[in-house]
Protein backbone atom coordinates (compact mmCIF):
# COMPACT_ATOMS: atom_id res chain seq x y z
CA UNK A 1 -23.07 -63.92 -34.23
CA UNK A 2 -24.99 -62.72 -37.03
CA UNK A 3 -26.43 -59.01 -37.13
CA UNK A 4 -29.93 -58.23 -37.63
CA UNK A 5 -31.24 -55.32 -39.21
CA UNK A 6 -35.03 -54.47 -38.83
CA UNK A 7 -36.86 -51.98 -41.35
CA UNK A 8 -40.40 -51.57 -43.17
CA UNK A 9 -41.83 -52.64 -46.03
CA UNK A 10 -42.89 -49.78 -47.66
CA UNK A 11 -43.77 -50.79 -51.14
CA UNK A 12 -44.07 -53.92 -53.08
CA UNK A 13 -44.17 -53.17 -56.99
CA UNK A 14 -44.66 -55.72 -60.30
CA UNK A 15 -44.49 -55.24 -64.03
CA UNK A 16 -46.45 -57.99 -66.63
CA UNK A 17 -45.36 -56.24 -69.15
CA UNK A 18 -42.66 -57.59 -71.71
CA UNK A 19 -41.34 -53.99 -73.28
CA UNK A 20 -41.28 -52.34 -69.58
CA UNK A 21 -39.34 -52.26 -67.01
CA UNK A 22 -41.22 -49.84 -65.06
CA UNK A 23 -43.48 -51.82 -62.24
CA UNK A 24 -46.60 -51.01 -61.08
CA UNK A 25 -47.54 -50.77 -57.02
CA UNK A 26 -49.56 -53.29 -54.75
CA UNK A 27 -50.93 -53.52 -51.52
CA UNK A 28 -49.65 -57.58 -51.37
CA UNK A 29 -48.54 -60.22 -53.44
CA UNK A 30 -47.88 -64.04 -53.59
CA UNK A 31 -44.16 -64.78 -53.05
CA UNK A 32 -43.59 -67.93 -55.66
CA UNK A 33 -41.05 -70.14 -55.52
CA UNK A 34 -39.00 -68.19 -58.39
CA UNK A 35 -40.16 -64.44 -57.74
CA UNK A 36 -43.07 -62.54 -57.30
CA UNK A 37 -46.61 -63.76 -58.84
CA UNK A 38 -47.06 -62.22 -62.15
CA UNK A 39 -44.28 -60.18 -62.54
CA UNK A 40 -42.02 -60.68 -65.73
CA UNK A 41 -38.80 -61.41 -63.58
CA UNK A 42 -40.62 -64.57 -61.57
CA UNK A 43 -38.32 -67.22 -63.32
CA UNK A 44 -35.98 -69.94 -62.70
CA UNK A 45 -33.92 -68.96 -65.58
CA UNK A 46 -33.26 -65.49 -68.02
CA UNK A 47 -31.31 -64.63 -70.66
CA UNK A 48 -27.43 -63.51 -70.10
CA UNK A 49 -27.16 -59.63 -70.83
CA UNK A 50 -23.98 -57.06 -69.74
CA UNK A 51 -24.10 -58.73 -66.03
CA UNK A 52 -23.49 -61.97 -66.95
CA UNK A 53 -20.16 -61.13 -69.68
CA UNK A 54 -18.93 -64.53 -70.01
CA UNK A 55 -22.14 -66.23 -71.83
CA UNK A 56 -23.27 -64.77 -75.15
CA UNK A 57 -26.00 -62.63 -74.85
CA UNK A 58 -29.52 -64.07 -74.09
CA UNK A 59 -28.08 -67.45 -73.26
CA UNK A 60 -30.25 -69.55 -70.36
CA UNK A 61 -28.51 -69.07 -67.52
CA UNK A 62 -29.82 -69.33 -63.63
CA UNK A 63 -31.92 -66.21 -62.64
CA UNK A 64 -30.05 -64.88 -59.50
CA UNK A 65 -32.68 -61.49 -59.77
CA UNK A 66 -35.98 -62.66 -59.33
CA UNK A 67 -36.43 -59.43 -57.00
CA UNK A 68 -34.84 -56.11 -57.20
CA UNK A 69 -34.78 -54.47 -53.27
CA UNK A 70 -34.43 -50.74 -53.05
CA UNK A 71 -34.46 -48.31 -49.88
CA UNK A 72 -36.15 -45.06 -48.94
CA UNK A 73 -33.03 -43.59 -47.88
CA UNK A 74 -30.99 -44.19 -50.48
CA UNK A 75 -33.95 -43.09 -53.44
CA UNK A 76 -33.65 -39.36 -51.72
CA UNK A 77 -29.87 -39.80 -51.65
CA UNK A 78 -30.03 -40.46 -55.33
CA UNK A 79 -32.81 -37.86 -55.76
CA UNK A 80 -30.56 -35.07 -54.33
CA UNK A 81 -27.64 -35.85 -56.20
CA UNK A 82 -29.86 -35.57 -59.16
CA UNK A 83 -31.61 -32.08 -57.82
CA UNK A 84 -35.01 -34.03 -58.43
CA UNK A 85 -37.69 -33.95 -55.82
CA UNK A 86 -37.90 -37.47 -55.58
CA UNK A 87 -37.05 -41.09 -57.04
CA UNK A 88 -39.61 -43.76 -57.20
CA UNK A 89 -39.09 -47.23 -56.42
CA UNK A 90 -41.29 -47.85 -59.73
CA UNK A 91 -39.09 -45.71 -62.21
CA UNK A 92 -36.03 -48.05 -61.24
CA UNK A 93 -38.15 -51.00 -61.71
CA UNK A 94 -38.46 -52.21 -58.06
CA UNK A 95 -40.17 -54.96 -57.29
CA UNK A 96 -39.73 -53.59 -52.91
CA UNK A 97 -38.74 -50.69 -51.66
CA UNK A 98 -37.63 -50.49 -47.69
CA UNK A 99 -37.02 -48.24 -45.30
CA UNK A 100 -35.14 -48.59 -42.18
CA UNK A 101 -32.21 -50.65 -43.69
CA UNK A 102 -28.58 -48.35 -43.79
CA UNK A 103 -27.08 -48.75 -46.72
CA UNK A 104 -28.94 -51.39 -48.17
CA UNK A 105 -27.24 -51.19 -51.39
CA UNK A 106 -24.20 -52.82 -49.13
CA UNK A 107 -25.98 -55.66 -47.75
CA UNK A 108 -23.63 -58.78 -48.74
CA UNK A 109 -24.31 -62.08 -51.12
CA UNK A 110 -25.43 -64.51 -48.53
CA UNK A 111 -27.63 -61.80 -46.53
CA UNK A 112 -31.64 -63.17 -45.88
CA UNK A 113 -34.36 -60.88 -45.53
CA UNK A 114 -37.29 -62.28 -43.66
CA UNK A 115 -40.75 -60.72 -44.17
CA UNK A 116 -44.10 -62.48 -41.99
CA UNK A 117 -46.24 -64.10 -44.21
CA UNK A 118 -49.59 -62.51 -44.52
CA UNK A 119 -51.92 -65.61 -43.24
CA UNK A 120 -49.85 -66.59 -40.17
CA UNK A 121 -46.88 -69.18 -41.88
CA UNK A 122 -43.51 -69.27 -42.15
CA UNK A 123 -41.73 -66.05 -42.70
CA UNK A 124 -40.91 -65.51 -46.69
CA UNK A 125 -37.28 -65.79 -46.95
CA UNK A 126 -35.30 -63.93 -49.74
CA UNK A 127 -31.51 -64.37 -50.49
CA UNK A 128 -29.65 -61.67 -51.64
CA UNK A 129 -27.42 -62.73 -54.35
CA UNK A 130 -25.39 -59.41 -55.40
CA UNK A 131 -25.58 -55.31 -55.32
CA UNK A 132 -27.72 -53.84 -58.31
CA UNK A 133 -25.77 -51.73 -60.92
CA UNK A 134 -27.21 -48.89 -62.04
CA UNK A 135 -27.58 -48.17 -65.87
CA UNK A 136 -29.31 -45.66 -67.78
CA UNK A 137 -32.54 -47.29 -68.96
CA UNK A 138 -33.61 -45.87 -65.09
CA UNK A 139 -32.46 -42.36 -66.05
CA UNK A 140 -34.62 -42.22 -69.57
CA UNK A 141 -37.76 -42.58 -66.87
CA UNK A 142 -36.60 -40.20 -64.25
CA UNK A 143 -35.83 -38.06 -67.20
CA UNK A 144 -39.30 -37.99 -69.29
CA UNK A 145 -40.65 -37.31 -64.93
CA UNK A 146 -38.36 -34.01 -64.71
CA UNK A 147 -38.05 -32.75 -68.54
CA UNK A 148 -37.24 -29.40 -67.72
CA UNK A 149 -34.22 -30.96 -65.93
CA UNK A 150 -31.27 -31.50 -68.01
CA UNK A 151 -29.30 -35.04 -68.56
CA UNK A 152 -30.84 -36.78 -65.95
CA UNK A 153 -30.33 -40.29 -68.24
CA UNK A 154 -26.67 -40.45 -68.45
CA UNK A 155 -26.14 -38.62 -64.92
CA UNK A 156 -28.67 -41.40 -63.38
CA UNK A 157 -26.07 -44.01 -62.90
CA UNK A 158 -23.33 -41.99 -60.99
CA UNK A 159 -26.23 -40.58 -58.58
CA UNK A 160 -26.89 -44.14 -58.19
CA UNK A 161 -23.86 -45.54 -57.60
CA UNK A 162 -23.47 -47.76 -54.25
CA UNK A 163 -27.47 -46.49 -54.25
CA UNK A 164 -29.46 -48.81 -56.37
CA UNK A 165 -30.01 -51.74 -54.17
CA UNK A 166 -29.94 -55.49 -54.37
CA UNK A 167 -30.98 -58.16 -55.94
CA UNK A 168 -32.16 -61.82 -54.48
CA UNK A 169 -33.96 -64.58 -54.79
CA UNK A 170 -36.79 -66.55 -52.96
CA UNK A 171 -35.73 -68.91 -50.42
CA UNK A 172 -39.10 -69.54 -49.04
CA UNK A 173 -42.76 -68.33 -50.76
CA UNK A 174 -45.71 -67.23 -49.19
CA UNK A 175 -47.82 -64.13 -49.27
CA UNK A 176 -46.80 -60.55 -48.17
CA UNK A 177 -48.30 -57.26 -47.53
CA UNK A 178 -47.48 -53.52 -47.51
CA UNK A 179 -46.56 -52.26 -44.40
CA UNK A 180 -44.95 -55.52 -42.66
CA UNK A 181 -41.78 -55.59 -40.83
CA UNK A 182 -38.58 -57.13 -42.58
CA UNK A 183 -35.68 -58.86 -40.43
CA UNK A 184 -31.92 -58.57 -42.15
CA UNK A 185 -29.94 -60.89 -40.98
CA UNK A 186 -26.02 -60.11 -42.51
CA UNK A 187 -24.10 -63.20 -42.08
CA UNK A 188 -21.32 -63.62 -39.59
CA UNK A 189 -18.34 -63.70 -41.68
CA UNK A 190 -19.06 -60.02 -43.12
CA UNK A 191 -19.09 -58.81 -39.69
CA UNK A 192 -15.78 -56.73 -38.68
């Protein structure tokens, strides 16, 4: 039998903008069929980059990160490896950020997250399709936050390690806000 997790959504987060990663916080948001309304990730499609090492770089290929998850618990993990006061779900370029969820980062491919839709439907269905890998484009923002702290940038992604969360895709839209509950369900064969 499948387990299910329950936790809080405490922060849903887009970016518009092309030459930024960093995203920008809201109270709710449309769920679209291919990510999150008007933010730059909301596509069917992107172009390859280091993840995706078979396919020459920027070549169309499916878009298995329309939303980038993070946790509460793991940010201050990350944070106090770091010795910085804190780590916001914006500076890694979150698009949510729960709390509630153990080790999120370890949530398996296959897992669904379930979050009630705003106006009554269906539940909006996401589909985690692999961990997130930390790099150091997170660290160069976390770095110009703390400048009197030194080599935050290239120390960012061993604090994040196993830390930085996942990555999925929508299964089913509708319209979310701040503050709801979220249902994990991990599937049955990852159970031990």
């Amino acid at each position: 039998m499948a387990q299910k997790l329950e936790g809080i959504l405490t922060g849903i987060f887009i970016t518009s903008r092309q030459d930024s990663f960093v995203t920008t916080r809201k109270v709710n948001i449309r769920v679209v069929s291919n990510g999150l309304n008007g933010d730059k990730h909301a596509s069917w499609y992107r172009g390859a980059d280091a993840r995706a090492k078979h396919y020459k770089k920027g070549t169309k290929i499916w878009n298995n990160r329309q939303i980038s998850i993070v946790s509460e618990e793991e940010l201050k993990e990350i944070a106090a490896a770091m010795s910085t006061p804190e780590i916001k779900p914006e500076w890694l370029g979150a698009n949510f950020c729960l709390k509630g969820i153990p080790a999120l980062t370890f949530l398996p491919a296959g897992t669904k997250i379930y979050i009630p839709d705003f106006y009554g439907g269906q539940d909006i269905g996401l589909y985690v399709t692999a961990l997130n890998e930390p790099c150091t484009d997170p660290g160069k923002i976390i770095q110009a936050n703390f400048p009197d702290v030194a080599n935050l940038a290239i120390n960012f992604p061993k604090a994040a390690y196993n830390k930085r969360g996942v990555v999925a895709v929508v299964e089913h839209p509708g319209c979310i806000q701040e503050g709801s509950k979220v249902t994990v369900v991990v599937p049955d064969q990852y159970l031990y």
